[in-house]
N, C-alpha and C. Protein backbone atom coordinates (compact mmCIF):
# COMPACT_ATOMS: atom_id res chain seq x y z
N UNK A 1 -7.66 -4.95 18.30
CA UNK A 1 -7.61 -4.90 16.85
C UNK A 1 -8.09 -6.24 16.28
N UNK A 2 -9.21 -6.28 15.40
CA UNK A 2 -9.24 -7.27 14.67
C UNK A 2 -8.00 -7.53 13.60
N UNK A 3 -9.05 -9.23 13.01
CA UNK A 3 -7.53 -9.44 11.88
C UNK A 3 -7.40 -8.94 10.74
N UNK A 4 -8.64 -8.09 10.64
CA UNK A 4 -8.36 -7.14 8.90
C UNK A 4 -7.72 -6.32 9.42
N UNK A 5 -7.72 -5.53 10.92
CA UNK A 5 -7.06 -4.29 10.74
C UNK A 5 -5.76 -4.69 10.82
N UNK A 6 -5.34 -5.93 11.45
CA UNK A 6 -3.66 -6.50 11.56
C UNK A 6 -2.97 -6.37 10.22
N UNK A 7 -3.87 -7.58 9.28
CA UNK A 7 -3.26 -7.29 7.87
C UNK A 7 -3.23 -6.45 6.97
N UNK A 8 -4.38 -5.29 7.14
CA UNK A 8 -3.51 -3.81 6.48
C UNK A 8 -2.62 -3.73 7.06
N UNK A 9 -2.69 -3.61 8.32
CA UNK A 9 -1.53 -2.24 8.67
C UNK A 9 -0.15 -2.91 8.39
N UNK A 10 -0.08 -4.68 8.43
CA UNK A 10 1.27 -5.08 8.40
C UNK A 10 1.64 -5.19 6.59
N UNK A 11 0.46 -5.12 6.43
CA UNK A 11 0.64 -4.87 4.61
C UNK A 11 1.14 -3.68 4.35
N UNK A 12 0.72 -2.31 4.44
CA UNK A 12 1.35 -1.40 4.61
C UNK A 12 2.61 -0.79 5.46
N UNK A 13 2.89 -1.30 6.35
CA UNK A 13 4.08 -1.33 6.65
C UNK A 13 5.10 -1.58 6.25
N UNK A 14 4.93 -2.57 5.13
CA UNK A 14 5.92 -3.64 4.59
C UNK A 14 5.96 -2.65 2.88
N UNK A 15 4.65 -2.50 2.35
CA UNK A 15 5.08 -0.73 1.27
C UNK A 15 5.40 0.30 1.13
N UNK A 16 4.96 0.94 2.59
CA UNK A 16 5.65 2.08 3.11
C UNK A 16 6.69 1.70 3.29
N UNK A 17 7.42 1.10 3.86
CA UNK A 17 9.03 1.00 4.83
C UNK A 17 9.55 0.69 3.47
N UNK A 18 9.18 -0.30 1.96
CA UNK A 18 9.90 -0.39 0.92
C UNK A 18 10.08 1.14 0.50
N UNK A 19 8.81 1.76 0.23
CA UNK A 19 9.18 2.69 -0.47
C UNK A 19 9.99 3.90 0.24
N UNK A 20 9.96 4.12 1.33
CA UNK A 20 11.25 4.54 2.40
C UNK A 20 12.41 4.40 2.05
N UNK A 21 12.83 3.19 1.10
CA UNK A 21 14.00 3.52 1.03
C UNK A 21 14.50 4.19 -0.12
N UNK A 22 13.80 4.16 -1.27
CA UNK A 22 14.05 4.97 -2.11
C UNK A 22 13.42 6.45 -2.09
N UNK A 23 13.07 7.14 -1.23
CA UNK A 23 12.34 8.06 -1.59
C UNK A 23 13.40 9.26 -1.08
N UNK A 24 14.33 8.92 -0.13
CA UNK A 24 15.53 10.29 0.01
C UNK A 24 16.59 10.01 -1.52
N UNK A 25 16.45 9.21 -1.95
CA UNK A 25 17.64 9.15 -3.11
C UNK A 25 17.03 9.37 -4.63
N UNK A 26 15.35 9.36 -4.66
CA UNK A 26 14.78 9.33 -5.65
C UNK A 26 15.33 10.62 -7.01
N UNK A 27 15.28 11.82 -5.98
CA UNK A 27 15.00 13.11 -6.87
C UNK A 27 16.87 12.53 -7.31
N UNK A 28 17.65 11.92 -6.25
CA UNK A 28 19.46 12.05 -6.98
C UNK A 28 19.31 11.11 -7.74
N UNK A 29 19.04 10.04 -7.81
CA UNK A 29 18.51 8.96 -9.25
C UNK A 29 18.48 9.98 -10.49
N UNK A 30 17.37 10.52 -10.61
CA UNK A 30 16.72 10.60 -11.57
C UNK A 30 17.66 11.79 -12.30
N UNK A 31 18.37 13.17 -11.10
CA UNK A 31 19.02 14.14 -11.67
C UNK A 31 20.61 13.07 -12.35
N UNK A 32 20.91 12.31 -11.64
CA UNK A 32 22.51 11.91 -11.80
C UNK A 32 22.30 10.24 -13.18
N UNK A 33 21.03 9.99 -12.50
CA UNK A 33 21.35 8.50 -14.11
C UNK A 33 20.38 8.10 -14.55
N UNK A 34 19.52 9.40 -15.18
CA UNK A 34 18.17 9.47 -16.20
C UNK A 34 18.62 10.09 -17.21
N UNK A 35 18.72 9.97 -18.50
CA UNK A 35 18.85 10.88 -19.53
C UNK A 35 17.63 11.68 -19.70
N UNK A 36 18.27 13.51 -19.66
CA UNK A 36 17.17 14.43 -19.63
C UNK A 36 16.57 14.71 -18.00
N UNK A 37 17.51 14.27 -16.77
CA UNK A 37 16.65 14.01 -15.68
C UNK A 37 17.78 15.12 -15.46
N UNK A 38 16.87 16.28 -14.41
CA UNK A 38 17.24 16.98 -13.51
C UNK A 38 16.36 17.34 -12.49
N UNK A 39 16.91 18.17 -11.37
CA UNK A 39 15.80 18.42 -10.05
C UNK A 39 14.14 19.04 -10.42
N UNK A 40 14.22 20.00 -11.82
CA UNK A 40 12.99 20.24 -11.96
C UNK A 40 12.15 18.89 -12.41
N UNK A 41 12.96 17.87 -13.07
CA UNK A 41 12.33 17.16 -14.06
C UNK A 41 11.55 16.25 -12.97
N UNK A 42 12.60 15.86 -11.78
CA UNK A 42 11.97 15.15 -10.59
C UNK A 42 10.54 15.47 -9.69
N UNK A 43 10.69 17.06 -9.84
CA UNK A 43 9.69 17.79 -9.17
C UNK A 43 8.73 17.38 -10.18
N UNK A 44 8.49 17.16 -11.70
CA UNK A 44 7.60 17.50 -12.53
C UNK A 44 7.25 15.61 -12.22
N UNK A 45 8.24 14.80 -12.41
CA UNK A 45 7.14 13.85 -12.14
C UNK A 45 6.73 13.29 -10.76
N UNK A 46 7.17 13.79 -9.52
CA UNK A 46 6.09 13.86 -8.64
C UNK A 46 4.54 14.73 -8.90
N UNK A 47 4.91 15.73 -9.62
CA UNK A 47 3.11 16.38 -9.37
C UNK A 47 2.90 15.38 -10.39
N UNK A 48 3.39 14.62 -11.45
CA UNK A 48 2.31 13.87 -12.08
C UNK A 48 1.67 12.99 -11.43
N UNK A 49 2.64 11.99 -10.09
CA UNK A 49 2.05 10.81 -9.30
C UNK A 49 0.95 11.65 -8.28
N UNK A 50 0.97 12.80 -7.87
CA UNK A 50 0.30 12.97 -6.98
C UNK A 50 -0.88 14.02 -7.99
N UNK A 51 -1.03 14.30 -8.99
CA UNK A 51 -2.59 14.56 -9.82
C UNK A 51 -3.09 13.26 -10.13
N UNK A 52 -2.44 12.23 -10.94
CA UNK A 52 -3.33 11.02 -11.37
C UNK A 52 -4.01 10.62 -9.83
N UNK A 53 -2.97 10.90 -9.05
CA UNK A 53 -3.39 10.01 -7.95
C UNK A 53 -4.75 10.52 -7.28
N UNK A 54 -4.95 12.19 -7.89
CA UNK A 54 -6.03 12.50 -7.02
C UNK A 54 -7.52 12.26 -7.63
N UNK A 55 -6.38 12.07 -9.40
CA UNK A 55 -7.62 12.18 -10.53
C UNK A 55 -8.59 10.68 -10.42
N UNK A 56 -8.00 9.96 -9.71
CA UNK A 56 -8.51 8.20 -9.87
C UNK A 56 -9.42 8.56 -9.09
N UNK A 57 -8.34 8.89 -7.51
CA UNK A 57 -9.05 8.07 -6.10
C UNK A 57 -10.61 8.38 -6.32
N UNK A 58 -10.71 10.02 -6.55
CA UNK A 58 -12.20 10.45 -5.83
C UNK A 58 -12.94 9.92 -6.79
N UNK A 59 -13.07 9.60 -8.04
CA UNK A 59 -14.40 8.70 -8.86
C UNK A 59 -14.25 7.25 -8.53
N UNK A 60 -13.12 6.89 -8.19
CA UNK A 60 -12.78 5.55 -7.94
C UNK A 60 -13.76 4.72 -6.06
N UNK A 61 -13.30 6.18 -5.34
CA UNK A 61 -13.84 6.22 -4.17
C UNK A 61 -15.60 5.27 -4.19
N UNK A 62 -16.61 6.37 -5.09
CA UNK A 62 -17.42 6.40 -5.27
C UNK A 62 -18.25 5.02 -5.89
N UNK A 63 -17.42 4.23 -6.89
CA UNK A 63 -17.65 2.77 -7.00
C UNK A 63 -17.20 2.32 -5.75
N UNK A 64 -16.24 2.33 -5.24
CA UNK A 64 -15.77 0.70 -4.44
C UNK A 64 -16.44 0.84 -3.08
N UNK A 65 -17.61 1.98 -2.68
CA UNK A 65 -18.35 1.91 -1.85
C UNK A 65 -19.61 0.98 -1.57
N UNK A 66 -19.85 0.62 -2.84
CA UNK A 66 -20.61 -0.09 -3.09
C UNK A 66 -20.25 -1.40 -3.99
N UNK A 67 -18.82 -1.95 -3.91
CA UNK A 67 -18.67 -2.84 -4.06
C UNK A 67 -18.07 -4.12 -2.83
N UNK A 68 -18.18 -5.21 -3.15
CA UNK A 68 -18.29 -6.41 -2.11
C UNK A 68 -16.96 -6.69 -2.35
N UNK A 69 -16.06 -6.92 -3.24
CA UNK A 69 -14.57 -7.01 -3.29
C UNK A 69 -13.76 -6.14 -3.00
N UNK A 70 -14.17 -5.49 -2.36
CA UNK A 70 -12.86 -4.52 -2.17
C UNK A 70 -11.52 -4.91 -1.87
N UNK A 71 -11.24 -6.32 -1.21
CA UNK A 71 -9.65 -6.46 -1.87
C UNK A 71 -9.17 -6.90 -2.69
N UNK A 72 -9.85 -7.34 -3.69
CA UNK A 72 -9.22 -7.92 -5.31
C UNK A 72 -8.67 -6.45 -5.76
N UNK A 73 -9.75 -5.09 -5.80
CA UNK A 73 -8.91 -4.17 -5.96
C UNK A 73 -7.82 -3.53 -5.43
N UNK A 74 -7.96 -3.74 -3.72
CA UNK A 74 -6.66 -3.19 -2.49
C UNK A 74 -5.18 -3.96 -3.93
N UNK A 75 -5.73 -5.59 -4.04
CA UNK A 75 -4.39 -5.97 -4.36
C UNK A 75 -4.43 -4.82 -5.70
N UNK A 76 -4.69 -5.07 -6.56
CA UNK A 76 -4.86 -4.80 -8.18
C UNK A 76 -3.14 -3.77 -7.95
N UNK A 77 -4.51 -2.53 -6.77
CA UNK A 77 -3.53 -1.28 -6.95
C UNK A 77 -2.42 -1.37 -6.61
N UNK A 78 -2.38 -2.44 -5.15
CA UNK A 78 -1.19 -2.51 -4.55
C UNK A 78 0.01 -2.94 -5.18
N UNK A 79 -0.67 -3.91 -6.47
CA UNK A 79 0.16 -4.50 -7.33
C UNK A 79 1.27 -3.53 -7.78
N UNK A 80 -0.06 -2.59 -8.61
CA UNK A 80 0.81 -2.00 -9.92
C UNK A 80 1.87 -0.49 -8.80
N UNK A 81 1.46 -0.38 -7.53
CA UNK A 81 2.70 0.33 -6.92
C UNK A 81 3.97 -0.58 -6.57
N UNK A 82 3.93 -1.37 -6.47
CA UNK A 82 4.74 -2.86 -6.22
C UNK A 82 5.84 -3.12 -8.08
N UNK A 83 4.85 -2.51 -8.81
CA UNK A 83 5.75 -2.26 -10.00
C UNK A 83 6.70 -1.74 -10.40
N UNK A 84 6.39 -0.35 -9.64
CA UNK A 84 6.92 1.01 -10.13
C UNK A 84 8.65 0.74 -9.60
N UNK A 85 8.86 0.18 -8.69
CA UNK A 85 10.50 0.23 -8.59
C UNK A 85 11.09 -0.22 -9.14
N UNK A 86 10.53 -1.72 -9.83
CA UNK A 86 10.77 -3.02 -10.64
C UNK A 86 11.40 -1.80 -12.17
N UNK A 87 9.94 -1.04 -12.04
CA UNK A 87 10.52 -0.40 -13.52
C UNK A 87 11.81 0.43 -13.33
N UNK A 88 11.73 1.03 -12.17
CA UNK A 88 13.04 1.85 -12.15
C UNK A 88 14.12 1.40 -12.21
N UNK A 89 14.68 0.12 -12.38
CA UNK A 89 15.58 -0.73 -12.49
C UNK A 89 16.14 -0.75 -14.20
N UNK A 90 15.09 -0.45 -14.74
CA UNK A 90 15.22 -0.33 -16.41
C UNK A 90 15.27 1.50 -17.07
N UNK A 91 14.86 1.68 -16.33
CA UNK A 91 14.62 3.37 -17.25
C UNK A 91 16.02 4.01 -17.18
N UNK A 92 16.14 4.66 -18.60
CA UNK A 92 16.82 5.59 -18.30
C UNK A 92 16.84 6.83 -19.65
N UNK A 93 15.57 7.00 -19.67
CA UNK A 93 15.29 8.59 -19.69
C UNK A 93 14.20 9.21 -19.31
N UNK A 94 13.51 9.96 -19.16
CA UNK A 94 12.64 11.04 -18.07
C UNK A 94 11.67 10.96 -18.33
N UNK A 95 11.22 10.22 -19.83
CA UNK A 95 9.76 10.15 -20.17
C UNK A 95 8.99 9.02 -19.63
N UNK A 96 10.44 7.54 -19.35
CA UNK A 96 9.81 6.34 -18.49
C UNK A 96 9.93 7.01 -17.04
N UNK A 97 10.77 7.70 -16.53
CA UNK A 97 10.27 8.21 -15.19
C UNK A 97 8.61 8.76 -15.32
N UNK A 98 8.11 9.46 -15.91
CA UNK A 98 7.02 9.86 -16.22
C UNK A 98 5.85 9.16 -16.00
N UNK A 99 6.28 8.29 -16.96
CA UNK A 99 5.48 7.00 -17.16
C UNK A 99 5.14 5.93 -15.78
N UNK A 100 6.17 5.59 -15.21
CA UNK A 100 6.49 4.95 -14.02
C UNK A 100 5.42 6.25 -12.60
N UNK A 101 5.42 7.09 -13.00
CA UNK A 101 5.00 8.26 -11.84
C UNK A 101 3.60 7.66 -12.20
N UNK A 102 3.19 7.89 -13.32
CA UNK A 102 1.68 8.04 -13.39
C UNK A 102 1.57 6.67 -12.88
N UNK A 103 2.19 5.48 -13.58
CA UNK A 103 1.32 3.86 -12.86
C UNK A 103 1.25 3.83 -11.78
N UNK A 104 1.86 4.67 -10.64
CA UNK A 104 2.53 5.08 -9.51
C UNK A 104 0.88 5.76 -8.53
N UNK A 105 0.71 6.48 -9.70
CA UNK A 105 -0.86 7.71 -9.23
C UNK A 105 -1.69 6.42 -9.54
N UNK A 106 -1.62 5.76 -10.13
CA UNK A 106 -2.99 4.97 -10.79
C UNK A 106 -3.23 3.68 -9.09
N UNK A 107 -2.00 3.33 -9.41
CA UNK A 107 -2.02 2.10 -8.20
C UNK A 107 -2.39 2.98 -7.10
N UNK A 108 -2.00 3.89 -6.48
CA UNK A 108 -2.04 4.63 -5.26
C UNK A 108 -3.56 5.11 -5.14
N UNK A 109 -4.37 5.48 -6.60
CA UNK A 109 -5.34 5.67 -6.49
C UNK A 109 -6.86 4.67 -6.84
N UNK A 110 -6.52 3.90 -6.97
CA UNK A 110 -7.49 2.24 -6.42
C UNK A 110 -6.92 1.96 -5.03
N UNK A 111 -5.85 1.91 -4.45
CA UNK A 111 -5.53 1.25 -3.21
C UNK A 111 -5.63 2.40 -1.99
N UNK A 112 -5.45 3.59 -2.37
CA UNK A 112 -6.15 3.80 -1.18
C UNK A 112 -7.31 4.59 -0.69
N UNK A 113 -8.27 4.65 -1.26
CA UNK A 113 -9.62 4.87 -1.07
C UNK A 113 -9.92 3.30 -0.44
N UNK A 114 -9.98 2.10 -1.32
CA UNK A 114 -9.88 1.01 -0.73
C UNK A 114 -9.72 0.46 0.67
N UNK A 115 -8.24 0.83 0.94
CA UNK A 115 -7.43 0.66 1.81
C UNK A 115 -8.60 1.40 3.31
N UNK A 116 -8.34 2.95 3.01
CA UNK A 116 -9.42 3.56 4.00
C UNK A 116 -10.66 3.32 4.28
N UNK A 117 -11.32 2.72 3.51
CA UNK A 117 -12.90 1.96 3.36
C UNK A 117 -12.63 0.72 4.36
N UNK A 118 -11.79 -0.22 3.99
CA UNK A 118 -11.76 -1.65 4.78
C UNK A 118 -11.19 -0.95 6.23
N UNK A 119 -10.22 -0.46 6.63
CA UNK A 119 -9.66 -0.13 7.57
C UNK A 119 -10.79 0.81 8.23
N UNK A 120 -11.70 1.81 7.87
CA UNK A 120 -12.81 2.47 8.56
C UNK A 120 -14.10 1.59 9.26
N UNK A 121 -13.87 0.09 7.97
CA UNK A 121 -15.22 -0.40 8.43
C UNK A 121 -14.66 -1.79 9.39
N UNK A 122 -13.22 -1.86 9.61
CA UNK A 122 -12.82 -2.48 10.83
C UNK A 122 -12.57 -2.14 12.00
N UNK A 123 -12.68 -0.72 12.03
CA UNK A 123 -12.37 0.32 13.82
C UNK A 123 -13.01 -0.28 14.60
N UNK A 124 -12.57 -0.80 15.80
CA UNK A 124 -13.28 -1.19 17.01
C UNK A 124 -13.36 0.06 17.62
N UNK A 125 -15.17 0.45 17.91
CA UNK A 125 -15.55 1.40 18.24
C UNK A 125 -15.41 1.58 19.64
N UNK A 126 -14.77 3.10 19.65
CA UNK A 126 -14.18 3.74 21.08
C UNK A 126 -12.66 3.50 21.24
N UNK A 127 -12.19 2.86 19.97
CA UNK A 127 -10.56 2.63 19.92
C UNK A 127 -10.05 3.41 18.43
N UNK A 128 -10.35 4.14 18.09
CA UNK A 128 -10.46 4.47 16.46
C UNK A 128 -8.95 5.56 16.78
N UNK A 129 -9.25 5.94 17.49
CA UNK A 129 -7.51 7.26 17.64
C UNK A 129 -6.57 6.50 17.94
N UNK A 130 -6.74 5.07 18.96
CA UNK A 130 -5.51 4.42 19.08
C UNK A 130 -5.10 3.17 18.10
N UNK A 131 -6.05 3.34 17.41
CA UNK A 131 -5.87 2.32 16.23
C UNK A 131 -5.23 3.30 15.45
N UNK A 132 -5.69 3.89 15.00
CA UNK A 132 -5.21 4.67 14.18
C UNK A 132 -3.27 5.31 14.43
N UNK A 133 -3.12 5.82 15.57
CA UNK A 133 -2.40 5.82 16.42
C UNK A 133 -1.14 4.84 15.93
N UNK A 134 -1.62 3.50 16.42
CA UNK A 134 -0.71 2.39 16.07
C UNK A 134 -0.08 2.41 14.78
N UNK A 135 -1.32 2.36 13.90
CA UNK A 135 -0.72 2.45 12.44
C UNK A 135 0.28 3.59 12.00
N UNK A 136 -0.20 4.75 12.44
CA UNK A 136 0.89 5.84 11.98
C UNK A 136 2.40 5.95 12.38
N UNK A 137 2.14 5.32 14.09
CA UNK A 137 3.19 5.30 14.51
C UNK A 137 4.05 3.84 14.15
N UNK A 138 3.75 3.13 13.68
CA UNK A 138 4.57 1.59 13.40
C UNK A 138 4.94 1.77 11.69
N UNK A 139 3.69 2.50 11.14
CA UNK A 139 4.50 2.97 9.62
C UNK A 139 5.55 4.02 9.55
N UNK A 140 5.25 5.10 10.62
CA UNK A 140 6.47 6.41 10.38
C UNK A 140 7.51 5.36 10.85
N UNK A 141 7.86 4.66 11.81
CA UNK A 141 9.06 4.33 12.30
C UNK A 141 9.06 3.38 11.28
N UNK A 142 8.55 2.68 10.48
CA UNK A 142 9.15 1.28 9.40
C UNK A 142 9.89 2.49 8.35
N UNK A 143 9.42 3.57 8.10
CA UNK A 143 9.59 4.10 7.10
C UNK A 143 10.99 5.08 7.56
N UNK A 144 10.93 5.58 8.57
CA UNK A 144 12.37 6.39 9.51
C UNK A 144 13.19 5.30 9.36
N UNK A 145 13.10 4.45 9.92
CA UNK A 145 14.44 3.40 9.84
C UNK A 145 14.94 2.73 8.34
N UNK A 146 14.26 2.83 7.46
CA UNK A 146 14.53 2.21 5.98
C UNK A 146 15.16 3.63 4.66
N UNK A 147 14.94 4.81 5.83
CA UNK A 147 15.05 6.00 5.26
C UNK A 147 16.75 5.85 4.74
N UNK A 148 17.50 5.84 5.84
CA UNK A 148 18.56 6.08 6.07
C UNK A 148 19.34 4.60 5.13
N UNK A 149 18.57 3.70 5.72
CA UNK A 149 18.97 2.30 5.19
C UNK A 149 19.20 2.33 3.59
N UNK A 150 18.17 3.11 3.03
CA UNK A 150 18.11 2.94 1.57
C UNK A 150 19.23 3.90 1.14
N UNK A 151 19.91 4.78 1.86
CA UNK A 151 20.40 6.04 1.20
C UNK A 151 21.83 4.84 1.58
N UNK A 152 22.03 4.26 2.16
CA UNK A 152 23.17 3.69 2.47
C UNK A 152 23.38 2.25 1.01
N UNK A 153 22.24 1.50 1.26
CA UNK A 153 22.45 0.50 0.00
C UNK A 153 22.91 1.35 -1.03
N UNK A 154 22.02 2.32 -1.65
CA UNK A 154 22.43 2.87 -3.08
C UNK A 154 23.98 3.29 -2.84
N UNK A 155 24.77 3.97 -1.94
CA UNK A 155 25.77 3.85 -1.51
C UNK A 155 26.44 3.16 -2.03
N UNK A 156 26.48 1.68 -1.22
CA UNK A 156 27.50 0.90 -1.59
C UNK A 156 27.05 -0.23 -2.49
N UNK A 157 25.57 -0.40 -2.75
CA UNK A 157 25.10 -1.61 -3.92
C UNK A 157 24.60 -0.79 -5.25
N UNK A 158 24.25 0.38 -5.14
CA UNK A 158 23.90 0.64 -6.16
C UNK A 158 22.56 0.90 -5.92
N UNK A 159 22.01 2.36 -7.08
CA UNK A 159 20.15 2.32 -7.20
C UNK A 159 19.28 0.46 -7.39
N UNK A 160 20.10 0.28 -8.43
CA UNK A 160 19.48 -1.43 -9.04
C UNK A 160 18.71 -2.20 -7.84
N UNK A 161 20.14 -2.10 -6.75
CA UNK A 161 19.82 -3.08 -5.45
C UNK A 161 18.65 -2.44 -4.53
N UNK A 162 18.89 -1.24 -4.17
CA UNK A 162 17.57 -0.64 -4.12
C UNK A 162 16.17 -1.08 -4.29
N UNK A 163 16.08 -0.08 -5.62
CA UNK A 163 14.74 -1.06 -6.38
C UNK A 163 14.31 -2.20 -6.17
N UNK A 164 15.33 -2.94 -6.69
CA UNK A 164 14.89 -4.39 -5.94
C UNK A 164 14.33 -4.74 -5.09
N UNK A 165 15.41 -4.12 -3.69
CA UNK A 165 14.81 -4.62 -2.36
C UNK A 165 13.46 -4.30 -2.15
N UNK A 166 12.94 -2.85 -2.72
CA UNK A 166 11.80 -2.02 -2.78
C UNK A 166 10.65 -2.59 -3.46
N UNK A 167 10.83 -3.01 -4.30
CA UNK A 167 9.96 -4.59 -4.84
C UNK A 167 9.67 -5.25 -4.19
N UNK A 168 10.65 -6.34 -3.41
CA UNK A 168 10.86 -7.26 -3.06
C UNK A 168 9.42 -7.04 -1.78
N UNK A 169 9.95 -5.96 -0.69
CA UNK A 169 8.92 -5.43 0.19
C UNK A 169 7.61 -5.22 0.11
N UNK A 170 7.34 -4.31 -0.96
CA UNK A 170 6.08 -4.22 -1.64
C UNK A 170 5.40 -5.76 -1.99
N UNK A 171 6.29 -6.74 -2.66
CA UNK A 171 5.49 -7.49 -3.20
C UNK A 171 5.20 -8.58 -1.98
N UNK A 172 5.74 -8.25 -0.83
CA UNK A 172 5.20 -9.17 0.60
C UNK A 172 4.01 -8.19 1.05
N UNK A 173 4.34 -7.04 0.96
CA UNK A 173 3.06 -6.57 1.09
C UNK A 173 1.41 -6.34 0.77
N UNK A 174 1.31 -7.08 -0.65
CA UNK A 174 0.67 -7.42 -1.88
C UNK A 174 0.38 -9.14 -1.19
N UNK A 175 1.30 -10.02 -0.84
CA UNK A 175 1.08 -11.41 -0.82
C UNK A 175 0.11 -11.04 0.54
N UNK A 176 0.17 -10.45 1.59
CA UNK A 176 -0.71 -10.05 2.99
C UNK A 176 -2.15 -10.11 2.25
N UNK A 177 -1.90 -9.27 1.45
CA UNK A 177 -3.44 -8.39 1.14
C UNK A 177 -4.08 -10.10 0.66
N UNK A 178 -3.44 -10.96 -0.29
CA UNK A 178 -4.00 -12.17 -0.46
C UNK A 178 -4.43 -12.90 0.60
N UNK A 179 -3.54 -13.04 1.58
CA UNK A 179 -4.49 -13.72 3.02
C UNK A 179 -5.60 -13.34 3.08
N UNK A 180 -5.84 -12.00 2.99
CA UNK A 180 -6.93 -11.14 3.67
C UNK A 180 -8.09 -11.31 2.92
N UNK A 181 -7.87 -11.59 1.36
CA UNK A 181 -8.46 -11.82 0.37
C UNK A 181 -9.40 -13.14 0.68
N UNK A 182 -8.31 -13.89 0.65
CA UNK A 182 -8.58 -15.47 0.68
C UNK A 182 -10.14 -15.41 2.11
N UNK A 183 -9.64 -15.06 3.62
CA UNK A 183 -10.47 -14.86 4.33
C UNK A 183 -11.43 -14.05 4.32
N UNK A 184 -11.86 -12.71 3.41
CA UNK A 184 -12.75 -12.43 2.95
C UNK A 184 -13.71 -13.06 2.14
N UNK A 185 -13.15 -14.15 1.44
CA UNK A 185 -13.61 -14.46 0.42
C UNK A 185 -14.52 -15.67 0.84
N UNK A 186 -14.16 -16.08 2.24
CA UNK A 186 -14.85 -16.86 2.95
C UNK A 186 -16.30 -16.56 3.76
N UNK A 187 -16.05 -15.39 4.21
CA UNK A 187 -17.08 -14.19 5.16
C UNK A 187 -18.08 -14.14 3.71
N UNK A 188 -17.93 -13.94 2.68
CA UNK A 188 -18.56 -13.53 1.34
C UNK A 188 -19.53 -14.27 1.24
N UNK A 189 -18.81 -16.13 0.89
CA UNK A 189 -19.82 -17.15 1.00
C UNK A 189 -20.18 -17.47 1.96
N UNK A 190 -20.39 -16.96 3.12
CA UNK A 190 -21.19 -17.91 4.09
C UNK A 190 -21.89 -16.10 4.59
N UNK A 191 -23.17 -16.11 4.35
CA UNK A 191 -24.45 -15.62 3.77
C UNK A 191 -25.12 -14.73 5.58
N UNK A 192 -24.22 -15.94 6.63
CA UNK A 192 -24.11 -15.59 8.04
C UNK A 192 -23.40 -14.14 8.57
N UNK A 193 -23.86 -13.04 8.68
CA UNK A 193 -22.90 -12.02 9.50
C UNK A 193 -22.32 -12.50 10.53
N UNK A 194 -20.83 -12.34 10.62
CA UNK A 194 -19.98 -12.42 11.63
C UNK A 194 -20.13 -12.32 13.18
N UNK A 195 -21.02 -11.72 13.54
CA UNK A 195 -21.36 -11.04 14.22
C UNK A 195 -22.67 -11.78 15.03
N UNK A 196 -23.62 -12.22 14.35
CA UNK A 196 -24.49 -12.88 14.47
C UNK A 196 -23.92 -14.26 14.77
N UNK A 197 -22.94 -14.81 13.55
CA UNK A 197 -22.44 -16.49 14.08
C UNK A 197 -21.83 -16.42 15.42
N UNK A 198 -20.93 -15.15 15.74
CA UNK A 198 -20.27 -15.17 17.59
C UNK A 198 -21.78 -14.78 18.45
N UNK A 199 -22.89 -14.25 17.89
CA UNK A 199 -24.08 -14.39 19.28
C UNK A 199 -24.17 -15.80 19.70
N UNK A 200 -24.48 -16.34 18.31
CA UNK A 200 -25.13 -18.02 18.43
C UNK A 200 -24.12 -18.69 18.56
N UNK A 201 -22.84 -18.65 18.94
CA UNK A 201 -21.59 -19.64 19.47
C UNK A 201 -21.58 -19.35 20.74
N UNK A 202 -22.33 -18.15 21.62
CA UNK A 202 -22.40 -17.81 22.14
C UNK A 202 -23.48 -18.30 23.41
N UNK A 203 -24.61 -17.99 22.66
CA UNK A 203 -25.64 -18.74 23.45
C UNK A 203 -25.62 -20.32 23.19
N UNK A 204 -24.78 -21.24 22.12
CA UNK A 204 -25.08 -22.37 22.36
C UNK A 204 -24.26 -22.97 23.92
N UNK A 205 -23.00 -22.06 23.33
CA UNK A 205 -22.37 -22.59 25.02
C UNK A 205 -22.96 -22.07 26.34
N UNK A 206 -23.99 -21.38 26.73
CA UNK A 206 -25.06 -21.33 27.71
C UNK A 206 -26.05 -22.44 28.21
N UNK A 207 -26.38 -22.91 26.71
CA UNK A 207 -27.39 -23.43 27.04
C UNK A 207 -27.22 -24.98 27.17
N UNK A 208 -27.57 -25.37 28.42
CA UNK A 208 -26.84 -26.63 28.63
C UNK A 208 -27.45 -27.92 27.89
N UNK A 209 -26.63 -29.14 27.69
CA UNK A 209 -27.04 -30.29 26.84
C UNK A 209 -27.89 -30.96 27.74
């Protein structure tokens, strides 16, 4: 694995496994201490996060193929999902759940078309199933183990503490994507393919002084 594919996947690990923990207690949040919130109302603003989310990605897809930053946007989106718990800490009636769903579709849909673009064009070829592999399996288990964890905080700290922590995760996950940034941003200015500078580091140490 190269080091872009390290810092997605540990970037995502660290948003997934946040949002793991609120996501078995979400729909009881919203029915038990939203004004106007019940199980349909929960169902209604998931299909809103998951239409915006479909309504962005695929026109969104289509620019960032042909753009050279693609992680100023990874962060942007990653940001504004890194929000959405922050807000849940404040709402309490069904129209800011609403509201919170869609910023929810919006971030989800810049970050991961993104996300799949950088991570496709880092596969070390003939390793792409076990890369892939890795990632699914190190996110399902960040996200299995934080499952249970989160249903237990709200328990005994409360939704508030939750959220928080769910922030807190996300927004280490967001600070990754800046490393990645920062070292992209280096590959950008220097005009040399990667690839080409390891031939010629290559043959200089051959060729004797």
């Amino acid at each position: 694995m190269n080091r872009t594919i390290k810092l997605l996947m540990i970037s995502d690990i660290f948003v997934l496994t946040g949002f793991g923990l609120i996501q078995p207690i979400l729909a009881i949040f919203i029915n038990e201490g939203v004004a106007g919130g019940t199980i349909f109302t929960a169902g209604v603003a998931s299909t809103l996060f998951l239409v915006t989310k479909s309504l962005v990605q695929l026109p969104f897809s289509r620019y960032i193929d042909g753009s050279e930053r693609k992680t100023r946007w990874l962060i942007m989106g990653t940001a504004l999902i890194a929000a959405v718990p922050v807000m849940y800490i404040f709402i309490d009636n069904i129209y800011q759940v609403y509201l919170a769903e869609i910023l929810y579709g919006i971030g989800s849909g810049l970050a991961y078309p993104t996300w799949v673009g950088l991570w496709s064009m880092n596969l070390n070829p003939g390793r792409e199933s076990f890369e892939w592999s890795v990632y699914s399996t190190s996110t399902g288990l960040g996200t299995a183990a934080t499952a249970a964890a989160g249903a237990a905080i709200a328990s005994i700290a409360g939704f508030a503490a939750t959220f928080i922590l769910t922030g807190l995760l996300c927004l280490v996950g967001c600070g990754i994507l800046l490393i990645l940034d920062r070292e992209s941003c280096g590959d950008w200015r220097d005009p040399t393919p990667s690839a080409d500078r390891r031939s010629r580091q290559s043959l200089d140490r051959t060729i004797p002084e």
